[in-house]
PDB file of N, CA and C in Angstrom:
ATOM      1  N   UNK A   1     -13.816  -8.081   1.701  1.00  0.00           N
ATOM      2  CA  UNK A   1     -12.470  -8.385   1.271  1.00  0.00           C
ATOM      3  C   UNK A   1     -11.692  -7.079   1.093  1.00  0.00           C
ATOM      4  N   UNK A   2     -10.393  -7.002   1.368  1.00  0.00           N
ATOM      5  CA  UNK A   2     -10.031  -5.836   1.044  1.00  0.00           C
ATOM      6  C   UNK A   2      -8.662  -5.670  -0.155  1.00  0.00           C
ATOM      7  N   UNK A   3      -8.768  -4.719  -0.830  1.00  0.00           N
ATOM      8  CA  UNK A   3      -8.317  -5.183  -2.184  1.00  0.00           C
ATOM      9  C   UNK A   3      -6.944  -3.732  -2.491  1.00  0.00           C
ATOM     10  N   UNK A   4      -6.518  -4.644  -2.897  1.00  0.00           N
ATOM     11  CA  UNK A   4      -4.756  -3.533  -2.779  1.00  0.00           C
ATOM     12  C   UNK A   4      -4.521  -3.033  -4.469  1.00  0.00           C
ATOM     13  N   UNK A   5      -4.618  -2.781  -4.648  1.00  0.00           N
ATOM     14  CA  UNK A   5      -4.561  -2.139  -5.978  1.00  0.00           C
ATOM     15  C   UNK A   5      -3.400  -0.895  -6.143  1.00  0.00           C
ATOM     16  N   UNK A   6      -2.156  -1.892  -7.350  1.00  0.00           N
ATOM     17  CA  UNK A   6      -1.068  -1.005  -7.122  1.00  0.00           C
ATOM     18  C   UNK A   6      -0.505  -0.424  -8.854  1.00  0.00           C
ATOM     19  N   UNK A   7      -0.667   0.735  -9.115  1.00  0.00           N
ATOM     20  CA  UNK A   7      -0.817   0.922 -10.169  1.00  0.00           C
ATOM     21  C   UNK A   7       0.991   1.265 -10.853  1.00  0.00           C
ATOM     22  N   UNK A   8       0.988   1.143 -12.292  1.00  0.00           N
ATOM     23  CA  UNK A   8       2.274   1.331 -12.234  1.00  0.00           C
ATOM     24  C   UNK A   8       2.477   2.196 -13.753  1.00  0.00           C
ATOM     25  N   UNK A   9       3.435   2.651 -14.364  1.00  0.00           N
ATOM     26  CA  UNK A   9       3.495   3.437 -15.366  1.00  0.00           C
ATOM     27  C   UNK A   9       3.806   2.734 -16.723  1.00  0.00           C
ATOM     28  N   UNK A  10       3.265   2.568 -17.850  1.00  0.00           N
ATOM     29  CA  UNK A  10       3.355   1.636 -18.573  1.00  0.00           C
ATOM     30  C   UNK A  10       4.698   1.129 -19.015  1.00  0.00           C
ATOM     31  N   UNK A  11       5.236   2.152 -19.574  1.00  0.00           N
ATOM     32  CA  UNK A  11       7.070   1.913 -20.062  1.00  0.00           C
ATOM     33  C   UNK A  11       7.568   0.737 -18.791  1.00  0.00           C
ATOM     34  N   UNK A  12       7.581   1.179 -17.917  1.00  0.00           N
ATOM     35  CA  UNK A  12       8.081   0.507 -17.049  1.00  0.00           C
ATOM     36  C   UNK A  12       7.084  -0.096 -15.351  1.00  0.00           C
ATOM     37  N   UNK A  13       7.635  -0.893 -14.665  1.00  0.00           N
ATOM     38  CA  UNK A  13       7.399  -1.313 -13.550  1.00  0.00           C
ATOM     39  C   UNK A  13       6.627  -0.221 -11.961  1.00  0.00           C
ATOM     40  N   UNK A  14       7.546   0.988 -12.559  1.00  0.00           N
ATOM     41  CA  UNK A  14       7.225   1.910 -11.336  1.00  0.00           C
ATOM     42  C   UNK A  14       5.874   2.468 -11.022  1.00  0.00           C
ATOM     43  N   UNK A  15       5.965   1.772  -9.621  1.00  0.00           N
ATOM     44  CA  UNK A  15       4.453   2.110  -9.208  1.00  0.00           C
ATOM     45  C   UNK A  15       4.404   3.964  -9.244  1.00  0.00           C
ATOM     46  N   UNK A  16       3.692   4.430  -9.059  1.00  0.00           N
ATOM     47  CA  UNK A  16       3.300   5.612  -8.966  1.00  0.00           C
ATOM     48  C   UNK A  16       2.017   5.816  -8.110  1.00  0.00           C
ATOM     49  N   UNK A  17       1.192   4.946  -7.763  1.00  0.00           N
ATOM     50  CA  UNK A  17       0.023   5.137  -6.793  1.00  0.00           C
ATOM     51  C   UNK A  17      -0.242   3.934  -6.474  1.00  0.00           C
ATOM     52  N   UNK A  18      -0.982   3.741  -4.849  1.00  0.00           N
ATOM     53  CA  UNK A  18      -1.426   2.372  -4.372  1.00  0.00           C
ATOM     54  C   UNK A  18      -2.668   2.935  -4.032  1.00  0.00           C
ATOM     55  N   UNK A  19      -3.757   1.673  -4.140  1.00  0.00           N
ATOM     56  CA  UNK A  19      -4.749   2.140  -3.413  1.00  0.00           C
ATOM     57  C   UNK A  19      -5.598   0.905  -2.495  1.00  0.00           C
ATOM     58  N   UNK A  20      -5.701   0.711  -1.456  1.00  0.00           N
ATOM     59  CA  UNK A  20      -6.575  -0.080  -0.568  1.00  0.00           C
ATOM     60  C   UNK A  20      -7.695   0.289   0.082  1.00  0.00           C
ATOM     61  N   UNK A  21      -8.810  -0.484  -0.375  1.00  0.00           N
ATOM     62  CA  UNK A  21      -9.935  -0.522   0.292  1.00  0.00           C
ATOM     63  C   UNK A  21     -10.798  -1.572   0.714  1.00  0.00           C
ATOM     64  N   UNK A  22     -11.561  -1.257   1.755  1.00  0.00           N
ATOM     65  CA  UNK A  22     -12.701  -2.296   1.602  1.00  0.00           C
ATOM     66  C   UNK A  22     -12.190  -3.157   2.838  1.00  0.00           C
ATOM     67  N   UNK A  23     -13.132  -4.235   3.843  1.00  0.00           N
ATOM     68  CA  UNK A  23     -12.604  -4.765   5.263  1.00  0.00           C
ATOM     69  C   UNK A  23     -12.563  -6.275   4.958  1.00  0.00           C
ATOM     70  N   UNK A  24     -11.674  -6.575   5.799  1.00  0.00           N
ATOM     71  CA  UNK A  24     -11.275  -8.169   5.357  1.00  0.00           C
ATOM     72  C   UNK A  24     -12.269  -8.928   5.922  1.00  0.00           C
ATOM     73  N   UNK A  25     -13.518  -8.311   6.912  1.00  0.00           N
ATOM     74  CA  UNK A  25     -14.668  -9.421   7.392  1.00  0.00           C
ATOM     75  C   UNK A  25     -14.164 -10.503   8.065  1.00  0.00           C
ATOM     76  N   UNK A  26     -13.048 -10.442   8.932  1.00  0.00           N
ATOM     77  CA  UNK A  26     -12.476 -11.951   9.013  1.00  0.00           C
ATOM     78  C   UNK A  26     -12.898 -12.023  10.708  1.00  0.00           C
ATOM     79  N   UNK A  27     -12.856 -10.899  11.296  1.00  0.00           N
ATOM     80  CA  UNK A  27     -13.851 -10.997  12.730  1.00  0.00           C
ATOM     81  C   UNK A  27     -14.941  -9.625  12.914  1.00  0.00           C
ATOM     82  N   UNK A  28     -15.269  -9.386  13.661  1.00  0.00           N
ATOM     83  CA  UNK A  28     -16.347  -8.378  14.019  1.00  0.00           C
ATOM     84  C   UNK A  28     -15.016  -7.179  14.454  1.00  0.00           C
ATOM     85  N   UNK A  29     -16.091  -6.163  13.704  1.00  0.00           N
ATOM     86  CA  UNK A  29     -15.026  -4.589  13.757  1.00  0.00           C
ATOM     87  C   UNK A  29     -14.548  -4.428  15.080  1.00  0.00           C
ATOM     88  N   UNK A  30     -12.868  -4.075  15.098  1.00  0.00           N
ATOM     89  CA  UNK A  30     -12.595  -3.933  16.337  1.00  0.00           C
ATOM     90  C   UNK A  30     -11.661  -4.841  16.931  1.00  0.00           C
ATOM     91  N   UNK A  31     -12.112  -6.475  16.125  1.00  0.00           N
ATOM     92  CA  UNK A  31     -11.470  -7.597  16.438  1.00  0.00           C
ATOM     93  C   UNK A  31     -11.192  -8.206  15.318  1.00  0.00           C
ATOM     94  N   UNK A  32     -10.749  -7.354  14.294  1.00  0.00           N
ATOM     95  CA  UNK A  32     -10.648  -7.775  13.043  1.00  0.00           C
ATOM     96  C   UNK A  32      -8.662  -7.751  13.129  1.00  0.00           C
ATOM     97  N   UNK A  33      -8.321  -8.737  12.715  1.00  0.00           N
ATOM     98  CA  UNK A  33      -6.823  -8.843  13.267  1.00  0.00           C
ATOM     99  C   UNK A  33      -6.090  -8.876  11.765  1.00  0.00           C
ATOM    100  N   UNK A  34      -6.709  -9.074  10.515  1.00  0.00           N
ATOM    101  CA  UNK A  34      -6.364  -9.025   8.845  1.00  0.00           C
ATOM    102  C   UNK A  34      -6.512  -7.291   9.280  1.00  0.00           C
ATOM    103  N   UNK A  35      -7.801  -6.673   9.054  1.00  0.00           N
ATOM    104  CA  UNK A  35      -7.870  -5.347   8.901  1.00  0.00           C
ATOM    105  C   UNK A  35      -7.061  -4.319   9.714  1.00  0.00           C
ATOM    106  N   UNK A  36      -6.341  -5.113  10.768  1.00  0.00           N
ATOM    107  CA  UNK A  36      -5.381  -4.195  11.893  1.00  0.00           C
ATOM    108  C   UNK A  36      -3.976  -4.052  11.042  1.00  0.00           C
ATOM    109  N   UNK A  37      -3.477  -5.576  10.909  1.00  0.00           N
ATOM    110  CA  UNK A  37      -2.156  -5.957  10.350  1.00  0.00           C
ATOM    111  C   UNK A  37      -2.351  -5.092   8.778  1.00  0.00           C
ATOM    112  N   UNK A  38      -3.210  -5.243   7.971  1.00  0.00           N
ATOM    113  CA  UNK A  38      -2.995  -4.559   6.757  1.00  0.00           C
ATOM    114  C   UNK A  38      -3.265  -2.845   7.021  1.00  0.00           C
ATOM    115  N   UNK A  39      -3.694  -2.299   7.900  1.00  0.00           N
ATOM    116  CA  UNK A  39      -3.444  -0.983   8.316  1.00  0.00           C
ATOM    117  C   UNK A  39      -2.597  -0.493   9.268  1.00  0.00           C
ATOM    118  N   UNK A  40      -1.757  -1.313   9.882  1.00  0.00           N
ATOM    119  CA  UNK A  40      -0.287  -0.595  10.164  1.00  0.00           C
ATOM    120  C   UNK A  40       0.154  -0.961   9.482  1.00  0.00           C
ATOM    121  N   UNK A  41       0.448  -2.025   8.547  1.00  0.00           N
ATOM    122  CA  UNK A  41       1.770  -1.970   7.367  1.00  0.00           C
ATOM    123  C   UNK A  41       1.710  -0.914   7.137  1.00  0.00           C
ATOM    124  N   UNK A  42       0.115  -0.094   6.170  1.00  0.00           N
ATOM    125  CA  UNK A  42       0.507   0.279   5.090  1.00  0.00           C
ATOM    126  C   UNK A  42       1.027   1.890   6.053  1.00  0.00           C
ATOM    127  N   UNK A  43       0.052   2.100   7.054  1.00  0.00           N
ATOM    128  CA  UNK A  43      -0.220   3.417   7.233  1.00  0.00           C
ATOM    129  C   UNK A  43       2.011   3.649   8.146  1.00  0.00           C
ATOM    130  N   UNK A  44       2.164   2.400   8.488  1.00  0.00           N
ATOM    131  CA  UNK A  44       4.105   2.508   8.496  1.00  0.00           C
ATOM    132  C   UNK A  44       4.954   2.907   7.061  1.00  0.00           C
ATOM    133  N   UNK A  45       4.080   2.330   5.975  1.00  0.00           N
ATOM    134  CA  UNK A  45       5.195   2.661   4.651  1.00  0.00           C
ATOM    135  C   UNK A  45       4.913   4.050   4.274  1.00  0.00           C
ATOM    136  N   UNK A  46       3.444   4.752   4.665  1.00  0.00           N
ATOM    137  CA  UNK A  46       3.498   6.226   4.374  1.00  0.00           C
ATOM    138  C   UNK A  46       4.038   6.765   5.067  1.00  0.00           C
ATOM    139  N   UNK A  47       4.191   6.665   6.459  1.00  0.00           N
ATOM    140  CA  UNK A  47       4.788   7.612   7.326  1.00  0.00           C
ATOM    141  C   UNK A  47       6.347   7.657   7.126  1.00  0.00           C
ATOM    142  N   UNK A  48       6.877   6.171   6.608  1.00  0.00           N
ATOM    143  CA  UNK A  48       7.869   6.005   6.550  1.00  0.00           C
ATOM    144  C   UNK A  48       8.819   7.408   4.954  1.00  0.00           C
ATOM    145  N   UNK A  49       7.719   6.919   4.140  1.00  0.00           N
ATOM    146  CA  UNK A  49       8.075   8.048   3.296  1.00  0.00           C
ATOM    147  C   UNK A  49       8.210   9.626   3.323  1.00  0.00           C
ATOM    148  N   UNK A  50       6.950   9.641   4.065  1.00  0.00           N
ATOM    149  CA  UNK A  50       7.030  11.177   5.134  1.00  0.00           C
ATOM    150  C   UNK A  50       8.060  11.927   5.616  1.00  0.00           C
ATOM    151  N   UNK A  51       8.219  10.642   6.758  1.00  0.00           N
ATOM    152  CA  UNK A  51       9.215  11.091   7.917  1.00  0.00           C
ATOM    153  C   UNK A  51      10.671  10.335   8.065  1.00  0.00           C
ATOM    154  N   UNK A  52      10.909   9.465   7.326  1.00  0.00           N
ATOM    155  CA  UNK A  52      12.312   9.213   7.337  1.00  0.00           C
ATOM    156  C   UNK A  52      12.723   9.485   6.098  1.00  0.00           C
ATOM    157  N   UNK A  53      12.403   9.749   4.814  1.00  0.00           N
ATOM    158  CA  UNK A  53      12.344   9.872   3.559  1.00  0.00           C
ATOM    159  C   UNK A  53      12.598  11.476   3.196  1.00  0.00           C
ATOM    160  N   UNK A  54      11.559  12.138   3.837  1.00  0.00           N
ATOM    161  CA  UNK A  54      10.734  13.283   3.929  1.00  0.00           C
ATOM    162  C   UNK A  54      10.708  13.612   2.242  1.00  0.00           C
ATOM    163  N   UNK A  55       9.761  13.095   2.277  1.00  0.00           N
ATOM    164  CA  UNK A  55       8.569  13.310   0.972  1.00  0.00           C
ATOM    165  C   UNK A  55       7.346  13.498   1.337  1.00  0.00           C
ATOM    166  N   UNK A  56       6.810  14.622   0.434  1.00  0.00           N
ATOM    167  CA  UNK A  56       5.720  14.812   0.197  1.00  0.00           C
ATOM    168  C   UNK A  56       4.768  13.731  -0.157  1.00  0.00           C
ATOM    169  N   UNK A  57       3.887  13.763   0.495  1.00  0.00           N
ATOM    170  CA  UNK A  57       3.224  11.784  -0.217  1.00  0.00           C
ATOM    171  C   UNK A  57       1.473  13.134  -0.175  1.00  0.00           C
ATOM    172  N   UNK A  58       1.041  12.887  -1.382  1.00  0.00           N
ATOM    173  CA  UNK A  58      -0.476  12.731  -1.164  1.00  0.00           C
ATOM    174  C   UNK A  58      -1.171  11.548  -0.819  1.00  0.00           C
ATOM    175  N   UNK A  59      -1.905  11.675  -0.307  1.00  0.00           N
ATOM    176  CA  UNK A  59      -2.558  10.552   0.528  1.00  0.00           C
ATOM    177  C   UNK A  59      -3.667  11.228   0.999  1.00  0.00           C
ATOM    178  N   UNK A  60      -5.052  10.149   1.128  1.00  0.00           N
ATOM    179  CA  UNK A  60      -5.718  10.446   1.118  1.00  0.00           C
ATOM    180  C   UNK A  60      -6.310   9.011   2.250  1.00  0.00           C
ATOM    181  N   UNK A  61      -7.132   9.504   3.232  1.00  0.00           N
ATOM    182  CA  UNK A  61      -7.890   8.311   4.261  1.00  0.00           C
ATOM    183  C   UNK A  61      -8.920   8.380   4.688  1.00  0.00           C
ATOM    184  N   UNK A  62      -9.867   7.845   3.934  1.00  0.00           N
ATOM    185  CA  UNK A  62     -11.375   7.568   4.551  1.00  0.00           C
ATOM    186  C   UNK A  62     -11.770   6.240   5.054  1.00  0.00           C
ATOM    187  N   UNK A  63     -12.936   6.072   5.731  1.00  0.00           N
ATOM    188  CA  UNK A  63     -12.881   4.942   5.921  1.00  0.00           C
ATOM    189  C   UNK A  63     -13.268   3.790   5.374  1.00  0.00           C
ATOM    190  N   UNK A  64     -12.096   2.953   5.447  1.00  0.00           N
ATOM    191  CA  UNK A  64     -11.806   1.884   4.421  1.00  0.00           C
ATOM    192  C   UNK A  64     -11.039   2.345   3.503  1.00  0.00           C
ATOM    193  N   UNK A  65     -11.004   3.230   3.177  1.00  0.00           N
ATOM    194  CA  UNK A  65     -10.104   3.206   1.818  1.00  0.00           C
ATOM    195  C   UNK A  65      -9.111   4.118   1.977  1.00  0.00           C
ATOM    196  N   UNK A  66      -7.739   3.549   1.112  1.00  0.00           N
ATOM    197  CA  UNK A  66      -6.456   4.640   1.221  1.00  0.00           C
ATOM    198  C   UNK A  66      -6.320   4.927  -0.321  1.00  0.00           C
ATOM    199  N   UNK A  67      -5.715   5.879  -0.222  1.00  0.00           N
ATOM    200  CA  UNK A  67      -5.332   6.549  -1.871  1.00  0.00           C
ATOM    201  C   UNK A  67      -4.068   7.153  -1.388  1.00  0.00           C
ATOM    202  N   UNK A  68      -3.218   6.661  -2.321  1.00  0.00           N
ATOM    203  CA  UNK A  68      -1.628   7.279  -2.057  1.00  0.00           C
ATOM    204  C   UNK A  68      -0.856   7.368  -3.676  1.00  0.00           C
ATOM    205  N   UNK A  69      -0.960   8.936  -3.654  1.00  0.00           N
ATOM    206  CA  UNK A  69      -0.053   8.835  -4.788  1.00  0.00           C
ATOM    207  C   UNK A  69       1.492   9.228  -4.677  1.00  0.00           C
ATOM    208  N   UNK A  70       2.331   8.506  -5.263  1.00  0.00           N
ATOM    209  CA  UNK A  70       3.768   9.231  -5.090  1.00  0.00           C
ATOM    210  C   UNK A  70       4.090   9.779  -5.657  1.00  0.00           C
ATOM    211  N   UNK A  71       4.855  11.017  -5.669  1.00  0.00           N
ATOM    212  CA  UNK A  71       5.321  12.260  -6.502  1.00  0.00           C
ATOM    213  C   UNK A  71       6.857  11.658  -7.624  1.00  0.00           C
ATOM    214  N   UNK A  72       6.478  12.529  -8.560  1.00  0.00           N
ATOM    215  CA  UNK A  72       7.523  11.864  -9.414  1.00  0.00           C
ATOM    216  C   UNK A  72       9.631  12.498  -8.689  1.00  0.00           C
ATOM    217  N   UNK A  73       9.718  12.042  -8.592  1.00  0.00           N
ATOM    218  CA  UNK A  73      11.199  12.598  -7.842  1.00  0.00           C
ATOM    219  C   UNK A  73      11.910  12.239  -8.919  1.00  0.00           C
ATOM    220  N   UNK A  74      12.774  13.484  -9.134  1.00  0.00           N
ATOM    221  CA  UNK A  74      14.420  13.564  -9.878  1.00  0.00           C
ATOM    222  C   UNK A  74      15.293  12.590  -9.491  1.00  0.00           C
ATOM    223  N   UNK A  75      15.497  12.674  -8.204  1.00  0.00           N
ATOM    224  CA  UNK A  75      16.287  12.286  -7.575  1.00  0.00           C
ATOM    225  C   UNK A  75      16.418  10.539  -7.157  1.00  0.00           C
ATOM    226  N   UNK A  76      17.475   9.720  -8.475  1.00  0.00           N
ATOM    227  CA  UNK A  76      17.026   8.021  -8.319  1.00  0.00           C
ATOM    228  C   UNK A  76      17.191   7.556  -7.166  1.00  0.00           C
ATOM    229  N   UNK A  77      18.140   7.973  -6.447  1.00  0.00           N
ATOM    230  CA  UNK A  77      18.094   7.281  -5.078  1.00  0.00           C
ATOM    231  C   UNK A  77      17.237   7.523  -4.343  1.00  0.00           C
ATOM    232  N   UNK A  78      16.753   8.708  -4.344  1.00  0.00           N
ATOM    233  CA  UNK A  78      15.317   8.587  -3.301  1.00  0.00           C
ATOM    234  C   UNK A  78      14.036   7.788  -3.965  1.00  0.00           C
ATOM    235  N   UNK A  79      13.935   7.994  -5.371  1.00  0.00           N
ATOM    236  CA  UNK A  79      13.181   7.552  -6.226  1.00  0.00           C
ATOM    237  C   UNK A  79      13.275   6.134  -5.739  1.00  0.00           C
ATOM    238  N   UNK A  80      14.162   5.665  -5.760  1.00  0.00           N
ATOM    239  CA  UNK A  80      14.366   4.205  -5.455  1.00  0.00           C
ATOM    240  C   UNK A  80      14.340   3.721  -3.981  1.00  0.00           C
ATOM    241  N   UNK A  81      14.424   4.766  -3.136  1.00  0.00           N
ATOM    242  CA  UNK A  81      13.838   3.942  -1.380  1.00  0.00           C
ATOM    243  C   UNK A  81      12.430   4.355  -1.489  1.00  0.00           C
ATOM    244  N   UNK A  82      11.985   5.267  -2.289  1.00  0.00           N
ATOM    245  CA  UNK A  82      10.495   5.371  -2.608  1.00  0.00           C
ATOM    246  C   UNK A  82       9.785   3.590  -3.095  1.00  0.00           C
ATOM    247  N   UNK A  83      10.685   3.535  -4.017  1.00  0.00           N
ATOM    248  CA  UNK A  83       9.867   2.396  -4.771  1.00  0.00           C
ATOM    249  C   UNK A  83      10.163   0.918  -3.473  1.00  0.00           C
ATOM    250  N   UNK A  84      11.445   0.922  -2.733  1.00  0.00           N
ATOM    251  CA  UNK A  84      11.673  -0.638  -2.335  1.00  0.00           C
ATOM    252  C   UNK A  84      10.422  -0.402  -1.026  1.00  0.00           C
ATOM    253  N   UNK A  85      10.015   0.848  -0.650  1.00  0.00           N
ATOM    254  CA  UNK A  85       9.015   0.719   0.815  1.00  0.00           C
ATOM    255  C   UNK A  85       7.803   0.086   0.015  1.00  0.00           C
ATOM    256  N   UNK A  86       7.372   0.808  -1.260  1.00  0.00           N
ATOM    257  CA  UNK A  86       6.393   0.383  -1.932  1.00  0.00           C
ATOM    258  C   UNK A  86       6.255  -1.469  -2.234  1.00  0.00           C
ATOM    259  N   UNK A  87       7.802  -1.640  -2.078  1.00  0.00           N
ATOM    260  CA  UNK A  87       7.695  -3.032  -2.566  1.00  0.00           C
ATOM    261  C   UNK A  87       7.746  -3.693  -1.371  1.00  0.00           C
ATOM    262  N   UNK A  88       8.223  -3.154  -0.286  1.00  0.00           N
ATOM    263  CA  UNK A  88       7.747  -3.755   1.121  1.00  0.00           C
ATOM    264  C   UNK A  88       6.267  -3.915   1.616  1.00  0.00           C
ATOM    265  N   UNK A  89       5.941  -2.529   1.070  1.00  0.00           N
ATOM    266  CA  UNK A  89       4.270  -2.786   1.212  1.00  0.00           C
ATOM    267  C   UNK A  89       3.566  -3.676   0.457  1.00  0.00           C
ATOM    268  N   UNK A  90       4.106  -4.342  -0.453  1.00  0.00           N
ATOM    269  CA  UNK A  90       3.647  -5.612  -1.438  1.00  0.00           C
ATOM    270  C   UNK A  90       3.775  -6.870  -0.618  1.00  0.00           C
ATOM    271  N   UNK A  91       4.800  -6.945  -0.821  1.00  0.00           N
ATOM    272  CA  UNK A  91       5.630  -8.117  -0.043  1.00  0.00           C
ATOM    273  C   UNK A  91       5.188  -8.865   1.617  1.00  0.00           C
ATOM    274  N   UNK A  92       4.734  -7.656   2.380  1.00  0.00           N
ATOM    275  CA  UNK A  92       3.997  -7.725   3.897  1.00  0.00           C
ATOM    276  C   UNK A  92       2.252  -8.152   3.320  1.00  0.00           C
ATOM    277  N   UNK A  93       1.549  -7.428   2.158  1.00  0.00           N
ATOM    278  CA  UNK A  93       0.402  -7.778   2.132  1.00  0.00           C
ATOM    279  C   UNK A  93       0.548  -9.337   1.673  1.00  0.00           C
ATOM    280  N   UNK A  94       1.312  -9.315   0.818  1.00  0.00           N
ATOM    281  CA  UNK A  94       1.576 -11.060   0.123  1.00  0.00           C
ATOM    282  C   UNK A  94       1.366 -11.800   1.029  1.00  0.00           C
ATOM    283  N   UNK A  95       2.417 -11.436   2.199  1.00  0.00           N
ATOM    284  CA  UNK A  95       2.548 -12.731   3.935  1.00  0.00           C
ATOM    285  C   UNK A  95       1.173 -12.701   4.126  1.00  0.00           C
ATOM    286  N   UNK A  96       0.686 -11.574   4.253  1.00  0.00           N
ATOM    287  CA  UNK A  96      -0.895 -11.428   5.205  1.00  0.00           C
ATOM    288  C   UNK A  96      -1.930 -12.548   4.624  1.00  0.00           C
ATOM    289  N   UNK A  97      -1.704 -12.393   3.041  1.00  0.00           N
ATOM    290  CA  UNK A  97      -2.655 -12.991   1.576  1.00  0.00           C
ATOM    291  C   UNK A  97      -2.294 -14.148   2.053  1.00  0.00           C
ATOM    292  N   UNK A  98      -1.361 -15.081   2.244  1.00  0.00           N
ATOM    293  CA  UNK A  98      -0.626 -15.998   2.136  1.00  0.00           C
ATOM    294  C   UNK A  98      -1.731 -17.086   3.723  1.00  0.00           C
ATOM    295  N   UNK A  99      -1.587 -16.488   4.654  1.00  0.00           N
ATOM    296  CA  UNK A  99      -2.306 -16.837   5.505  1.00  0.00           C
ATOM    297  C   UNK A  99      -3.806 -16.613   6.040  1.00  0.00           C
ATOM    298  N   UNK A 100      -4.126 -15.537   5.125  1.00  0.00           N
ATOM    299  CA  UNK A 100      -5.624 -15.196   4.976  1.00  0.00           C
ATOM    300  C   UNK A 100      -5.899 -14.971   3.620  1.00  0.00           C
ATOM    301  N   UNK A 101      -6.284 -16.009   2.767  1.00  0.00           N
ATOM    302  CA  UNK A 101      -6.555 -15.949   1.378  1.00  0.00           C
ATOM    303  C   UNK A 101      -8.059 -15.331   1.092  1.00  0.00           C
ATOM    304  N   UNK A 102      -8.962 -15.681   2.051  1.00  0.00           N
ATOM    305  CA  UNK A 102     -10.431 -14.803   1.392  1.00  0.00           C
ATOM    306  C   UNK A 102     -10.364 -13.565   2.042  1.00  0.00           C
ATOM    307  N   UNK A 103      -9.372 -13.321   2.409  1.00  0.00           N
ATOM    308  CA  UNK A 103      -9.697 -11.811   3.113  1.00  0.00           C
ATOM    309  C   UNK A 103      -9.216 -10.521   2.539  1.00  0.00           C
ATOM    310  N   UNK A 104      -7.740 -10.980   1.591  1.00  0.00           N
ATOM    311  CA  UNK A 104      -7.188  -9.960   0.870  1.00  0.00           C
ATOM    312  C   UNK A 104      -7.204  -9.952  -0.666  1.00  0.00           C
ATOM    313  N   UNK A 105      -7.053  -9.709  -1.690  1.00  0.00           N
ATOM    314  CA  UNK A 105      -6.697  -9.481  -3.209  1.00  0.00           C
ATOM    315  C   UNK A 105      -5.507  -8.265  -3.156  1.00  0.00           C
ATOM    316  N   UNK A 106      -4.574  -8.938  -4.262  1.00  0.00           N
ATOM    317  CA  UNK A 106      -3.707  -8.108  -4.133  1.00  0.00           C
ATOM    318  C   UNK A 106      -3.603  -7.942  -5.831  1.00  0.00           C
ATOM    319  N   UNK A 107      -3.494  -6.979  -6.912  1.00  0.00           N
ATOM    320  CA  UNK A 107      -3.360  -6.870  -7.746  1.00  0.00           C
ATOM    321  C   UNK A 107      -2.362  -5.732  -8.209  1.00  0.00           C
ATOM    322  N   UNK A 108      -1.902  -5.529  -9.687  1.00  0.00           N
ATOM    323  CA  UNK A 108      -1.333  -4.615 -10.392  1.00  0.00           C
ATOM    324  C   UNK A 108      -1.646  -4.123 -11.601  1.00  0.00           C
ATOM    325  N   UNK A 109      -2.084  -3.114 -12.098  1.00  0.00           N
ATOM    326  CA  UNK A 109      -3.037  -2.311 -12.804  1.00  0.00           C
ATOM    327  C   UNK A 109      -1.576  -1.199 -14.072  1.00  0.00           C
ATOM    328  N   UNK A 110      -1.354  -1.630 -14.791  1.00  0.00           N
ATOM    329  CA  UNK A 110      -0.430  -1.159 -15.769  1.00  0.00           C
ATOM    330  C   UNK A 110      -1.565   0.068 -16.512  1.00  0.00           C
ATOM    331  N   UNK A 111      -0.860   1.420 -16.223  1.00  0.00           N
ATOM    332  CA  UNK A 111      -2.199   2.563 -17.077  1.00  0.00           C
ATOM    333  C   UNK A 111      -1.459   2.379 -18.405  1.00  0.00           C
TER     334      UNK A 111
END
């Protein structure tokens, strides 16, 4: 199963790190069509922050698992196309969850 884990800052809502790991098992590696779709979303919302954003994103990719933390930015408007990609990346795993229920978990983790 692969499990989305999106952490957020207590005062408030804002994520500050996502993390996904683990394979959705839903066909044999290769032909796994959950584990394709949930790795171009996500690996589109980092690049997207990258390179149309241009932010610094730590990120981290082994296999199976992503670690992405976002940097705290001054700046609310970027702060805030930071947070709506993040919430796109919610929102696309939800659809995925929605039509493959044993394959994904999607949660939110308040530190």
């Amino acid at each position: 199963m692969i499990k989305a884990i999106f952490y957020t800052t207590s005062n408030d809502k804002h994520i500050d790190q996502f993390q996904i790991e683990g394979h959705a098992d839903y066909a044999e590696y290769g032909k796994d069509i959950v584990c394709a779709a949930v790795s171009a979303l996500t690996i589109t919302i980092i690049n997207s922050m990258i390179q149309i954003l241009d932010v610094k994103i730590d990120y981290k990719e082994n296999d199976g698992i992503i670690i992405c933390k976002l940097p705290l930015v001054q700046d609310i408007v970027l702060d805030a196309k930071l947070q709506l990609l993040v919430q796109t990346l919610i929102m696309g795993l939800r659809e995925i969850s929605k039509e493959y229920k044993d394959s994904i978990k999607i949660k939110t983790i308040t530190k």
